[in-house]
Protein backbone atom coordinates (compact mmCIF):
# COMPACT_ATOMS: atom_id res chain seq x y z
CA UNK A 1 -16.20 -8.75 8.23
CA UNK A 2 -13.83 -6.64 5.83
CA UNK A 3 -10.47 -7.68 5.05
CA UNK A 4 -7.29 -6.20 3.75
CA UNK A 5 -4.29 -8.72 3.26
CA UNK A 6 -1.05 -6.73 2.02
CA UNK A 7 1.61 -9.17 0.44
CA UNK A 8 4.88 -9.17 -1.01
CA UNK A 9 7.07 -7.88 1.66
CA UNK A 10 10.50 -9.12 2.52
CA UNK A 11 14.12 -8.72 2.55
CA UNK A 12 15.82 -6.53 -0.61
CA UNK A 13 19.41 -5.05 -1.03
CA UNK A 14 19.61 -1.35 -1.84
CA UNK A 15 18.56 -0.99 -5.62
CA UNK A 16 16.81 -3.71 -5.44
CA UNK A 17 12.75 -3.94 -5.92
CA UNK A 18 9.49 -5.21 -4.42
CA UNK A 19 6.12 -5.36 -5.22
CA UNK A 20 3.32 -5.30 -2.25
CA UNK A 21 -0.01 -6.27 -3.12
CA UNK A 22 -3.39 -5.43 -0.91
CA UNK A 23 -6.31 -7.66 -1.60
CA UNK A 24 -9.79 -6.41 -0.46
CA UNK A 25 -12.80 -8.92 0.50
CA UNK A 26 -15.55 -6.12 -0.65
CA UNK A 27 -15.99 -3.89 -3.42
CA UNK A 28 -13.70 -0.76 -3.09
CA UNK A 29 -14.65 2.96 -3.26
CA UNK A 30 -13.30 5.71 -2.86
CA UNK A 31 -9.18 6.11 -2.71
CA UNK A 32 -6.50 3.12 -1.79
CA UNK A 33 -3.53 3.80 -0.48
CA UNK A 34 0.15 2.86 1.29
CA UNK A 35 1.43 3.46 4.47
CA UNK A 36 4.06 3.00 6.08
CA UNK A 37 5.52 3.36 9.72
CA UNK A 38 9.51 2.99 10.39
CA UNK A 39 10.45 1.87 13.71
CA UNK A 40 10.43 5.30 16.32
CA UNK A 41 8.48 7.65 13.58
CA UNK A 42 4.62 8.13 12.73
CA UNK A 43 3.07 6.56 10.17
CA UNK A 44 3.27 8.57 6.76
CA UNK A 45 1.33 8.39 3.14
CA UNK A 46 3.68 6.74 0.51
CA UNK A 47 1.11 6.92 -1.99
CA UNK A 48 -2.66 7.28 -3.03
CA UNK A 49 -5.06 6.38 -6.29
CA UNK A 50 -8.47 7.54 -6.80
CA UNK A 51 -11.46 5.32 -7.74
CA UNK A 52 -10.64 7.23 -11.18
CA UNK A 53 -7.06 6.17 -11.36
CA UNK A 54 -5.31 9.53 -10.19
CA UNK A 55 -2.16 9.32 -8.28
CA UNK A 56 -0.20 11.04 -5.78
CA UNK A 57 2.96 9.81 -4.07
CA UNK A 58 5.45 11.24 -1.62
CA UNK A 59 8.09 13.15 -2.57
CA UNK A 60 10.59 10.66 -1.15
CA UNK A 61 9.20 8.27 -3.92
CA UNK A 62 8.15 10.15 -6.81
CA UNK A 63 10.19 8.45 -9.68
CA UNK A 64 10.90 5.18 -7.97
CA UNK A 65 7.46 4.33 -6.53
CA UNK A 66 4.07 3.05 -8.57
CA UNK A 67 0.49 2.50 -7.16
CA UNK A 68 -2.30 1.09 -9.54
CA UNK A 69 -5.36 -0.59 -8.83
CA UNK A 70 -7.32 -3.14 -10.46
CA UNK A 71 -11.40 -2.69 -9.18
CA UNK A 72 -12.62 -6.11 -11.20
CA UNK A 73 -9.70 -8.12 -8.78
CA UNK A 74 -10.13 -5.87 -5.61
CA UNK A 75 -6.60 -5.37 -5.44
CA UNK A 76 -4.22 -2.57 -5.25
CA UNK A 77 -0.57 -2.86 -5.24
CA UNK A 78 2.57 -0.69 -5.06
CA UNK A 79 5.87 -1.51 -7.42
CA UNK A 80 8.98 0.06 -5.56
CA UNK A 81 11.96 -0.22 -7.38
CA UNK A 82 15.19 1.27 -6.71
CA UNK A 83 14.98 0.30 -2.94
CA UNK A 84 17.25 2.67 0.02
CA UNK A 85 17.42 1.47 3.10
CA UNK A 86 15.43 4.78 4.20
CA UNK A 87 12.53 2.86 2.87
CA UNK A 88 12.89 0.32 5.70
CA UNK A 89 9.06 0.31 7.38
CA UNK A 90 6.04 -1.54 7.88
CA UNK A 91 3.78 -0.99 4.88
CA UNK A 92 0.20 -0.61 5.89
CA UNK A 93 -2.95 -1.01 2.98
CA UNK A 94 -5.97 1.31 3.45
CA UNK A 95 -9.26 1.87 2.04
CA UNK A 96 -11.66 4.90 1.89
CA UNK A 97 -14.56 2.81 2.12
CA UNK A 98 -15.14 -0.80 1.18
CA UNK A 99 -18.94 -2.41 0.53
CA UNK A 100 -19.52 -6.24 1.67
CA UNK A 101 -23.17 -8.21 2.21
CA UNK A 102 -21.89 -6.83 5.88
CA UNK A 103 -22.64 -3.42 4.72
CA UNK A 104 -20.28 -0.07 4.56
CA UNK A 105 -17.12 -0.29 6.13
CA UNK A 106 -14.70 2.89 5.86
CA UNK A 107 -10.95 4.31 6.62
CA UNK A 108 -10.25 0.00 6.38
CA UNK A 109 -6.60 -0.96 7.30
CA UNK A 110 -4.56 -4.23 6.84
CA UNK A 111 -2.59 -5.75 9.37
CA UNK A 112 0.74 -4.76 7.63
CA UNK A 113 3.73 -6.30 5.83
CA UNK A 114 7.66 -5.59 6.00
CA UNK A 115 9.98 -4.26 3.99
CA UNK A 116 13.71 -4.06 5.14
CA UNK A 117 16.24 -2.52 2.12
CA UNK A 118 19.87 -3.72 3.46
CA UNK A 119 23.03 -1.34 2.52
């Protein structure tokens, strides 16, 4: 069984900063990213990194936002600083496609962490 366990969520003031990390019980392929889902609205990207180490982000966090991965430690983690309470959501990990002695898994998502940004 695969596993994705996202960390370092909480309660910030505006300006303030966070950093979630997603842990991965396989050997990860293929793009990682962050998702997140406010309260009434659909989920939406917040940012992706290739196997290779390219990066895209939302425009709503380009500048404040950082993704980077570390393959050796299965992890992948996002550094958001400069916090607005628009960034209030449940952050969600996800994998492309994970391998474990259980075989392929793919499109892998954790069970999400929260991030409220008071005003």
């Amino acid at each position: 069984q695969v596993q994705l366990v996202e960390s370092g969520g909480g309660l910030v003031q505006a300006g303030g900063s966070l950093r979630l990390s997603c842990v991965v019980s396989g050997s990860i392929f293929g793009n990682m990213g962050w998702y997140r889902q406010a309260p009434g609205k659909q989920r939406e990207l917040v940012a992706t990194i290739s196997s290779g180490g390219s990066t895209n982000l939302a425009d709503s966090v380009k500048g404040r936002f950082t993704i980077s991965r570390d393959n050796a430690k299965r992890t992948v983690n996002l550094q958001m600083n400069s916090l607005k309470p628009e960034d209030t959501a449940v952050y969600y990990c996800n994998a492309d496609k994970i391998y474990t002695t259980s075989g392929w898994y793919y499109n892998v998502w954790g069970q999400g962490t929260q991030v409220t940004v008071s005003s």
